[in-house]
C-alpha atoms as a PDB file:
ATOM      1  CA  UNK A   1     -14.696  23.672 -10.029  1.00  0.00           C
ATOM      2  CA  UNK A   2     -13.474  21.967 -12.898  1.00  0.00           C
ATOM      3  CA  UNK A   3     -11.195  19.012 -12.314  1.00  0.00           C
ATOM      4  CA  UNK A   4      -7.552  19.593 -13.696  1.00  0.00           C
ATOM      5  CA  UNK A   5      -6.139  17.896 -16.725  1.00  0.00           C
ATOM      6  CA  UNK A   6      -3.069  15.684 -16.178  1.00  0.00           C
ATOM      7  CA  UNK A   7      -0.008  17.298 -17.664  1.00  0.00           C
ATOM      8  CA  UNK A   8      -0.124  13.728 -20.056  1.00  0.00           C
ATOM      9  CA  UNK A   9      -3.405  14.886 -21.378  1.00  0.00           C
ATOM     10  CA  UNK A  10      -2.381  18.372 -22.347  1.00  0.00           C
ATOM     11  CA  UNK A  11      -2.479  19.559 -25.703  1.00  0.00           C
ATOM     12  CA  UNK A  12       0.666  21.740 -25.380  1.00  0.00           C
ATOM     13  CA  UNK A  13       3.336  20.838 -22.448  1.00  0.00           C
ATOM     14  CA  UNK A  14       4.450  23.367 -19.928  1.00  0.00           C
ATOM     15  CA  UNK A  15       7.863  23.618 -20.825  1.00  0.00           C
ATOM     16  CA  UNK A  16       6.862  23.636 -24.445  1.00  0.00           C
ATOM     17  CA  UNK A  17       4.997  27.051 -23.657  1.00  0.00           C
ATOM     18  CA  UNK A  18       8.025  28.509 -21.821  1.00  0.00           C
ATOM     19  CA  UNK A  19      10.400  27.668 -24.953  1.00  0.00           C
ATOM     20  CA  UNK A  20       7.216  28.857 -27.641  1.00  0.00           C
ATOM     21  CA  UNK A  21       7.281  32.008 -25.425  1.00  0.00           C
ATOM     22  CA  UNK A  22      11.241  32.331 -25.876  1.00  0.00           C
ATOM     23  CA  UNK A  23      11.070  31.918 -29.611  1.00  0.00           C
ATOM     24  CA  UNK A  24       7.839  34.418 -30.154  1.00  0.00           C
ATOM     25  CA  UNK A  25       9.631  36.990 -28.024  1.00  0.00           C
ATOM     26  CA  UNK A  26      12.553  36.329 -29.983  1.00  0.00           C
ATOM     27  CA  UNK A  27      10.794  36.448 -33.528  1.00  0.00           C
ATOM     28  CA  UNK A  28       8.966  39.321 -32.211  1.00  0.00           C
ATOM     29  CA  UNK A  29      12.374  41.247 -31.213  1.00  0.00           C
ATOM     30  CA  UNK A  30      13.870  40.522 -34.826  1.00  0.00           C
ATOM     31  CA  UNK A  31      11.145  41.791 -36.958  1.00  0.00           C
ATOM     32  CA  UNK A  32      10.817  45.007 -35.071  1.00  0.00           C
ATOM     33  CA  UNK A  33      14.799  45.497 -35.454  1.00  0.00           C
ATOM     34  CA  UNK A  34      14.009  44.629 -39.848  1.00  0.00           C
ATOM     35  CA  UNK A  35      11.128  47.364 -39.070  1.00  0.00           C
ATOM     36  CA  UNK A  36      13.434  50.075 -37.814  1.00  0.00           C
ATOM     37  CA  UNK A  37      16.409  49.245 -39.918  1.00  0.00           C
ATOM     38  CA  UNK A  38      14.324  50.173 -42.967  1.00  0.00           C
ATOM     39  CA  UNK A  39      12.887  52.658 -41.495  1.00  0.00           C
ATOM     40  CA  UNK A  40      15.995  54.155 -40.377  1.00  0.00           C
ATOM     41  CA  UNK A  41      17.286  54.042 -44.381  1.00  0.00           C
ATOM     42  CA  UNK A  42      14.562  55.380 -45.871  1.00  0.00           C
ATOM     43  CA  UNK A  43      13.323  58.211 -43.728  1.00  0.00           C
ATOM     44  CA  UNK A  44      16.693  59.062 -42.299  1.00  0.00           C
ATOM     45  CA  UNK A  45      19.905  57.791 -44.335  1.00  0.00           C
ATOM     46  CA  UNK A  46      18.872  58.260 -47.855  1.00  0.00           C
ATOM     47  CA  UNK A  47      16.940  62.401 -47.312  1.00  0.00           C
ATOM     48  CA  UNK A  48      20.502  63.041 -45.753  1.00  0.00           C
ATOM     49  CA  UNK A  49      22.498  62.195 -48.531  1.00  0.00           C
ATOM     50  CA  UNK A  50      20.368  63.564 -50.979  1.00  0.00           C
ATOM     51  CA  UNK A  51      20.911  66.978 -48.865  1.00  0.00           C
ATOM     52  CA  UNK A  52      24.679  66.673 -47.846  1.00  0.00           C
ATOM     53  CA  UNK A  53      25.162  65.579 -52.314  1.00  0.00           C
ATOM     54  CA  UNK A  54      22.913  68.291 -53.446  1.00  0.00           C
ATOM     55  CA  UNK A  55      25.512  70.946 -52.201  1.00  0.00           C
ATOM     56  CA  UNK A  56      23.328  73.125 -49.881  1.00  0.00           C
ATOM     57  CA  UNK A  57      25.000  75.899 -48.078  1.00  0.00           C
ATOM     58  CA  UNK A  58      24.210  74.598 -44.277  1.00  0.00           C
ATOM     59  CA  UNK A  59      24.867  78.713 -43.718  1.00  0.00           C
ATOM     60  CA  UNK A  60      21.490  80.141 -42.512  1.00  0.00           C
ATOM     61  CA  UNK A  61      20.488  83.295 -44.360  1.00  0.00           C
ATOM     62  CA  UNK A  62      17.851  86.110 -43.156  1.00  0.00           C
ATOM     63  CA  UNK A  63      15.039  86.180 -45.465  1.00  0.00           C
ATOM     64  CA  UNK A  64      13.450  89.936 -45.944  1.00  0.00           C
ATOM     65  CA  UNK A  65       9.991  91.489 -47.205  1.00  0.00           C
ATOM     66  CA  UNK A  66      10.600  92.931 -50.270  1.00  0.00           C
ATOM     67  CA  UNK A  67       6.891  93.908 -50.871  1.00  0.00           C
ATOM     68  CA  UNK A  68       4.145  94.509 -49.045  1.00  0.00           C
ATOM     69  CA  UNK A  69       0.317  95.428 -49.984  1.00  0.00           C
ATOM     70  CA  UNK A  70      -1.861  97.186 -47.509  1.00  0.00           C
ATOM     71  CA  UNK A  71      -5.363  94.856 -48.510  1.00  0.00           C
ATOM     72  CA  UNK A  72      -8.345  95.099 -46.017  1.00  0.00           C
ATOM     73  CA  UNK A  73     -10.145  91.783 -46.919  1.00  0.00           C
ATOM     74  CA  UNK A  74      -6.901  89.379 -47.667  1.00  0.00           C
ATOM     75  CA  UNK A  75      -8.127  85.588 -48.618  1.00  0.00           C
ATOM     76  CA  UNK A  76      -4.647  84.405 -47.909  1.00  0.00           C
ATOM     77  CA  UNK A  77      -4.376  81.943 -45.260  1.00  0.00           C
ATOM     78  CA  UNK A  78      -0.832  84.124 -44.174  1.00  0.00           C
ATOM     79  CA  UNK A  79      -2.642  87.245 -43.680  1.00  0.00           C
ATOM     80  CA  UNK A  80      -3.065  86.271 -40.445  1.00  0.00           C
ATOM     81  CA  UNK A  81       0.101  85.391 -39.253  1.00  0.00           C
ATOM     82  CA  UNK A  82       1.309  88.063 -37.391  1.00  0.00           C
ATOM     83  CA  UNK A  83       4.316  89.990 -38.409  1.00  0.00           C
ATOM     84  CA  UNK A  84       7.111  91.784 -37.074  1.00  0.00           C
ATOM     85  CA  UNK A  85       5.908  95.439 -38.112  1.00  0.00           C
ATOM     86  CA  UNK A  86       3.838  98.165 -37.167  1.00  0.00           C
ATOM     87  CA  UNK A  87      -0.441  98.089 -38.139  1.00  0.00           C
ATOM     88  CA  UNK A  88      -2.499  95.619 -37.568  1.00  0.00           C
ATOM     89  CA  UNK A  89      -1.151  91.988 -39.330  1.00  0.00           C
ATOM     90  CA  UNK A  90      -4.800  91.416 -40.940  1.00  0.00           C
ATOM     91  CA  UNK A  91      -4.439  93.736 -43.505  1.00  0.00           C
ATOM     92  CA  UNK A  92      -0.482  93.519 -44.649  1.00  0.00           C
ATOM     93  CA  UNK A  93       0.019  90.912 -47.610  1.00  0.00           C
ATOM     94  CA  UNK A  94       3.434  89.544 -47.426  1.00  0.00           C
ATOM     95  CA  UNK A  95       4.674  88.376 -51.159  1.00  0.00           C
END
């Protein structure tokens, strides 16, 4: 067992670590509220007021097919995505 070192002969203090621990803890908590203040303007404030400025109805409207092809071997990714309709959803093309 290792003898211990006498508090004189310490590099850093005791209560020096309980006060370093307060400040890091206190640095820590600032940067994190500069982290989420920017992130809070950039992702959140300024998209919103670009949306409410560019004069958007906030009215939700119905969207409707107005086309459909019948296509047995579709490439499109949305062919099959189910649809609200009679047939199988493989082979209706939605434009």
């Amino acid at each position: 067992m290792p003898k211990p070192t006498p508090v004189e002969d310490l590099v850093i203090p005791p209560q020096d670590q309980k006060i370093c621990g307060t400040i890091c803890i206190c640095q820590m908590t600032a940067v994190l509220s500069a982290v989420a203040l920017v992130y809070l303007t950039v992702a959140i404030y300024m998209p919103y007021t670009r949306a409410t400025a560019s004069g958007i109805d906030p009215t939700p409207i119905m969207c409707t097919t107005t086309r459909a092809i019948n296509k047995d071997n579709c490439d499109w990714g949305s062919c099959g995505v189910p649809l609200l309709c009679e047939g199988p959803a493989s082979s209706l093309r939605d434009d």
